[in-house]
C-alpha atoms as a PDB file:
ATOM      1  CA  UNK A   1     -14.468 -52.764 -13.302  1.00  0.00           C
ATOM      2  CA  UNK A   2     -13.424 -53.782  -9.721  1.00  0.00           C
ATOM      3  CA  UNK A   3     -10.426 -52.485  -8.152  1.00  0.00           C
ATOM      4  CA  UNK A   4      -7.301 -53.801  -6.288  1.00  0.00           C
ATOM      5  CA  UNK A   5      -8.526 -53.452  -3.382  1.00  0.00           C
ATOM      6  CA  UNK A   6     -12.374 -55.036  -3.761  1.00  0.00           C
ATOM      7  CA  UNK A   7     -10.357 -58.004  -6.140  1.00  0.00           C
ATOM      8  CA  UNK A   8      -8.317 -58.868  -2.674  1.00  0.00           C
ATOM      9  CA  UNK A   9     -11.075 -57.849  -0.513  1.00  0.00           C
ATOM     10  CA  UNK A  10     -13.670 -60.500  -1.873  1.00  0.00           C
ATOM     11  CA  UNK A  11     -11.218 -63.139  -2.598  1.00  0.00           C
ATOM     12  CA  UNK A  12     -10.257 -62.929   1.272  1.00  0.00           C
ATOM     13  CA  UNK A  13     -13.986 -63.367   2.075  1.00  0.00           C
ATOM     14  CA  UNK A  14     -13.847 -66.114  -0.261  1.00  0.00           C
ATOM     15  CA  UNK A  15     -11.237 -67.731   1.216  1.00  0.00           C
ATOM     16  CA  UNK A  16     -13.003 -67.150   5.005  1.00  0.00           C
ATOM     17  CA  UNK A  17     -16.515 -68.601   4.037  1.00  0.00           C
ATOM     18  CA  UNK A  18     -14.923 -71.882   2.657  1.00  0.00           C
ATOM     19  CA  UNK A  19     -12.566 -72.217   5.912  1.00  0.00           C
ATOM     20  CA  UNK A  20     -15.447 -72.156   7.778  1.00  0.00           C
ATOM     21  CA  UNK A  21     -17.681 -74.667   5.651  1.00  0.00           C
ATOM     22  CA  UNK A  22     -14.855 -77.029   5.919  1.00  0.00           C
ATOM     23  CA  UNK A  23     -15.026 -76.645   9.732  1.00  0.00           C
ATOM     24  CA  UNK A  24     -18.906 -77.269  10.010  1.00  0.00           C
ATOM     25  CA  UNK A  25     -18.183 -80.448   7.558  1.00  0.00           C
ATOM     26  CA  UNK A  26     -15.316 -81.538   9.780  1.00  0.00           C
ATOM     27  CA  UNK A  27     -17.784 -81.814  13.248  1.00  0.00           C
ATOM     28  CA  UNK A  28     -21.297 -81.548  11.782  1.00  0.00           C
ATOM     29  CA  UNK A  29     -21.435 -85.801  12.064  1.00  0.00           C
ATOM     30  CA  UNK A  30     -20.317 -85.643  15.774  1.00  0.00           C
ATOM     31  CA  UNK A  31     -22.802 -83.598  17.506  1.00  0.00           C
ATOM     32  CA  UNK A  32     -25.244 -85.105  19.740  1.00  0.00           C
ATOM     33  CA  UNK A  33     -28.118 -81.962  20.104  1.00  0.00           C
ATOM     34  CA  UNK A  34     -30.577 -82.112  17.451  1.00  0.00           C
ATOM     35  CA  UNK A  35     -31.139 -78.303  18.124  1.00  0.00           C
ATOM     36  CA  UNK A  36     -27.569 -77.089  18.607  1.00  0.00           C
ATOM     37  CA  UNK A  37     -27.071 -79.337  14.748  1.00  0.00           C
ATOM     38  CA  UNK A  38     -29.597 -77.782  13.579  1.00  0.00           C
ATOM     39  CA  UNK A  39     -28.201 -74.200  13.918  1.00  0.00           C
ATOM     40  CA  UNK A  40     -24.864 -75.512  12.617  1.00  0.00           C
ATOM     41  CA  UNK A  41     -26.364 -76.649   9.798  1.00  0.00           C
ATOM     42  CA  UNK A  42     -28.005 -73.440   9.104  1.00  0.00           C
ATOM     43  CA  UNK A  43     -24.883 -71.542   9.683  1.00  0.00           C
ATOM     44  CA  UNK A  44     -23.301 -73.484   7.367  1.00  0.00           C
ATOM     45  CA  UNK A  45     -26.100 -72.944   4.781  1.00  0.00           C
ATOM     46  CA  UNK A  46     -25.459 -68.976   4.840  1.00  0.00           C
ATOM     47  CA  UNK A  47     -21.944 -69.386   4.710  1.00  0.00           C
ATOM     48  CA  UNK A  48     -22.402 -71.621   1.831  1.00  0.00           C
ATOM     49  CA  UNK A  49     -24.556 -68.999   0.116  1.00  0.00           C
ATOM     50  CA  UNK A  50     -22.317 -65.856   0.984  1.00  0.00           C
ATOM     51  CA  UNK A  51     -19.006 -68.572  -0.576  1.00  0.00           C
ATOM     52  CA  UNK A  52     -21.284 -68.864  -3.835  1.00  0.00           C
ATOM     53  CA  UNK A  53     -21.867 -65.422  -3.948  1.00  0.00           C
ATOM     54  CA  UNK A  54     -18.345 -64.303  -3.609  1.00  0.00           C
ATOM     55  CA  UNK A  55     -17.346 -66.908  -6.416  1.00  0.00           C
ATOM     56  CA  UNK A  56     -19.711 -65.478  -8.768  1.00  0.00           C
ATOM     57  CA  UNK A  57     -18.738 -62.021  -8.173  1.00  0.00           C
ATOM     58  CA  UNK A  58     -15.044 -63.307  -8.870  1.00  0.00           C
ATOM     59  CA  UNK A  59     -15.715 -64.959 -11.775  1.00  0.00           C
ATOM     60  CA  UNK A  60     -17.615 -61.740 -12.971  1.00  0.00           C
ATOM     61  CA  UNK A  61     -14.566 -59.893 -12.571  1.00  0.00           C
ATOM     62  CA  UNK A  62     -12.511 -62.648 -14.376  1.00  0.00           C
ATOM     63  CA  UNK A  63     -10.955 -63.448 -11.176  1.00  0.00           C
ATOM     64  CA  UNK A  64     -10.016 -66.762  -9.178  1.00  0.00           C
ATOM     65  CA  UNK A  65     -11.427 -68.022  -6.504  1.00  0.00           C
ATOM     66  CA  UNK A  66      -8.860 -68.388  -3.478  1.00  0.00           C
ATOM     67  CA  UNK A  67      -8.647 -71.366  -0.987  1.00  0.00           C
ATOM     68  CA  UNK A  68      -7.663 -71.099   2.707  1.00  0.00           C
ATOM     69  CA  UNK A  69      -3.895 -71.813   3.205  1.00  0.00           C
ATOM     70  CA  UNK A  70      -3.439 -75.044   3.704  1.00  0.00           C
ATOM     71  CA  UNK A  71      -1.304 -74.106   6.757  1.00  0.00           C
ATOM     72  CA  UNK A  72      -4.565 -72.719   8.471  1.00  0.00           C
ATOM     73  CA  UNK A  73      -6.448 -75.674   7.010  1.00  0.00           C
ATOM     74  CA  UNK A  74      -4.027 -78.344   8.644  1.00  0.00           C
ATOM     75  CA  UNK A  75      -4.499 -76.319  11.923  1.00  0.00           C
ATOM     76  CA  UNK A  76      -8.021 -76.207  12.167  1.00  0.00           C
ATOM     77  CA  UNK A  77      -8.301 -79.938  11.463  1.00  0.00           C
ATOM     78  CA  UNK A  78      -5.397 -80.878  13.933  1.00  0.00           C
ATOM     79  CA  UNK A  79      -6.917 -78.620  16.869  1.00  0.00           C
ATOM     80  CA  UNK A  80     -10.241 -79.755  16.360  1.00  0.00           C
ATOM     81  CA  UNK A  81      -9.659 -83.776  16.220  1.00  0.00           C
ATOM     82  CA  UNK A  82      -7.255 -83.129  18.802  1.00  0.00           C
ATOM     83  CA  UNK A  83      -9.564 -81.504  20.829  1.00  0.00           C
ATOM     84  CA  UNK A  84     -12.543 -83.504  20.367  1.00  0.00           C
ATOM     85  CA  UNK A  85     -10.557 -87.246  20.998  1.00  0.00           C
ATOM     86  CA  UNK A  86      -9.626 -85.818  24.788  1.00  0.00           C
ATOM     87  CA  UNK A  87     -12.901 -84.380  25.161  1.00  0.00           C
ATOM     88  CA  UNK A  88     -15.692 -85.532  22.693  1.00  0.00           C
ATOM     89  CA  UNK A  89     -18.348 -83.092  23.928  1.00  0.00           C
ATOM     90  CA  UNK A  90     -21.074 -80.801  22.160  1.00  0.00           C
ATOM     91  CA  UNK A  91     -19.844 -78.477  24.791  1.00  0.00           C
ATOM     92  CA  UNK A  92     -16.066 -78.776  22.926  1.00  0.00           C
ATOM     93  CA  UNK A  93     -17.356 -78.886  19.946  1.00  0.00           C
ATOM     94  CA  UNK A  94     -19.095 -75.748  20.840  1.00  0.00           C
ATOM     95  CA  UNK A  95     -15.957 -73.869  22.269  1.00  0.00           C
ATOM     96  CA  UNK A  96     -14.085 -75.033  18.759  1.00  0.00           C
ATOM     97  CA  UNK A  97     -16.792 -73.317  16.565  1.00  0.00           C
ATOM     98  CA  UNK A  98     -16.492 -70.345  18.800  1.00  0.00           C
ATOM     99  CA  UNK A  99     -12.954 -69.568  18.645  1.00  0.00           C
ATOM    100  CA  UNK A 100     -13.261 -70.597  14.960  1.00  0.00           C
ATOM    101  CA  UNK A 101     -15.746 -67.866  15.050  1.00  0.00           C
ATOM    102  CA  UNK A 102     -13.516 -65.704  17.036  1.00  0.00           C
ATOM    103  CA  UNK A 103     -10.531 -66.158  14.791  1.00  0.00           C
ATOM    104  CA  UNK A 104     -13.039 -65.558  11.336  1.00  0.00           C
ATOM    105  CA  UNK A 105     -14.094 -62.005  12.522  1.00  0.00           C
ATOM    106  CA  UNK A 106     -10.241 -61.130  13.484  1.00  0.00           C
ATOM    107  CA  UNK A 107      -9.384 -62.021  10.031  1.00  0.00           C
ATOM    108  CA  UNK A 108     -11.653 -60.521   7.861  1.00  0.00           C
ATOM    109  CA  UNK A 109     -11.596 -57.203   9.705  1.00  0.00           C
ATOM    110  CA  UNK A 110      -8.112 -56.794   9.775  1.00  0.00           C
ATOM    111  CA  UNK A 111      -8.835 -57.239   5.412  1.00  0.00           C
ATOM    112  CA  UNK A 112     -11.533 -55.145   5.499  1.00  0.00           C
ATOM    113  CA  UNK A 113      -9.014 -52.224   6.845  1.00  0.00           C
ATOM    114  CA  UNK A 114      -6.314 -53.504   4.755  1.00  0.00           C
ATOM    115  CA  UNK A 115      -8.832 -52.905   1.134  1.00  0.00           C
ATOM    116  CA  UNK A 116     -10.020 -49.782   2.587  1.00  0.00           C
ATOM    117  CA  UNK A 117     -10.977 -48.956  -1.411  1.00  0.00           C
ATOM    118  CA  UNK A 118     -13.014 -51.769  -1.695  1.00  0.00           C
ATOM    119  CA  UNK A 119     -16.582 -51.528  -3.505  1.00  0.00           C
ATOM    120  CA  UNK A 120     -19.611 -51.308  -1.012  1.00  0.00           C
ATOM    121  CA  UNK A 121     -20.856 -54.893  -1.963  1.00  0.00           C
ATOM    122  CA  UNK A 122     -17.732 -56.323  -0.774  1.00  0.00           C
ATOM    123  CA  UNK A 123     -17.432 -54.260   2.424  1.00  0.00           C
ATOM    124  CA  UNK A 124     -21.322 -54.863   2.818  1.00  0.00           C
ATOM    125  CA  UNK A 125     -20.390 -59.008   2.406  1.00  0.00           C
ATOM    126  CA  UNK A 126     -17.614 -58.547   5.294  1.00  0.00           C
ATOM    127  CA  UNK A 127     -20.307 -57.261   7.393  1.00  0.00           C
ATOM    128  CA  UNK A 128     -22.749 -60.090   6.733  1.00  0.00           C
ATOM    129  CA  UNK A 129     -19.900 -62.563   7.692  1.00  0.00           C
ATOM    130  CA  UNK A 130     -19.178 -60.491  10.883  1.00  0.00           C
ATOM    131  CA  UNK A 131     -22.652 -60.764  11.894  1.00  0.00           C
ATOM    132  CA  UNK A 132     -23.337 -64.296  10.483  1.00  0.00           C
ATOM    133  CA  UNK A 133     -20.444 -65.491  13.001  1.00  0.00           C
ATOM    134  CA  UNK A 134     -21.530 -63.395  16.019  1.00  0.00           C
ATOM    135  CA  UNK A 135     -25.101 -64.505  15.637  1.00  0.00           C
ATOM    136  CA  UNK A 136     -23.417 -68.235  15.540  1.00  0.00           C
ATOM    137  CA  UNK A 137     -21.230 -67.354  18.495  1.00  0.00           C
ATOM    138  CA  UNK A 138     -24.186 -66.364  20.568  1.00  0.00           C
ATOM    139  CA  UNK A 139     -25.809 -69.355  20.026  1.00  0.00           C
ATOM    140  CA  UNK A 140     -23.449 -71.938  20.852  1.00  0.00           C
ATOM    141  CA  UNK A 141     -22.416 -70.065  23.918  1.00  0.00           C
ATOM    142  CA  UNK A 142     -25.520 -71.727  25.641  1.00  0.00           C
ATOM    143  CA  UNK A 143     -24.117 -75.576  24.764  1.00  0.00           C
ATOM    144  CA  UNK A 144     -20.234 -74.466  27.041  1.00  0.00           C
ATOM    145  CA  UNK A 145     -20.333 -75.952  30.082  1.00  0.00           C
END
């Protein structure tokens, strides 16, 4: 039986994964580099897999999946069509994914020392987004200009 703190732990990673899908989804169409889509694409992939993952474990634990607030949802979408109709650039759309990034590793560190109980899957699932969104980071660093 999962605890408190791996319930709120995983649903928060949950919640992380599918804010960040929904980000790849919202510019995927508007890149122009094959290569720089094509490591989107497979970031999106993994975060689609570690989403999956964290819904099954949920559901294992007769638990709900949760969705990203639709306050940080609205955001996201506002800065990045904001963004991108002043300055409709892979190199923009490359500094958006990046603070996205950024903001994603903030977050679920600041749960993962909030759930400081949670199971070792869970905290082992943080660190797999951590490093999924560095990896990302350092690869779209080469398309700023």
């Amino acid at each position: 039986m999962a605890n408190e703190d791996t319930i709120c732990l995983l649903k928060e990673c949950n919640a992380g994964v599918k804010m960040a899908v929904k980000s790849f989804d919202e510019v995927m169409d508007r890149i122009k580099s094959l290569e720089m889509r094509q490591k989107l694409e497979e970031s999106r992939s993994k975060h689609k897999e570690i989403e999956e993952k964290t819904e099954s474990r949920l559901k294992d634990y007769g638990e709900e999946e949760k969705e990203p607030s639709k306050m940080a949802t609205a955001m996201a979408w506002m800065k990045i069509n904001v963004k991108y109709a002043t300055e409709p650039t892979d190199s923009e759309i490359a500094s958006l994914m990046i603070d996205g990034c950024n903001m994603g590793i903030q977050s679920i560190s600041r749960y993962f020392n909030k759930y400081p109980a949670a199971h070792e899957e869970v905290k082992k699932m943080v660190d797999d987004i951590v490093k999924l969104e560095q990896k990302l980071m350092d690869e779209l660093r080469f398309y700023l200009n």
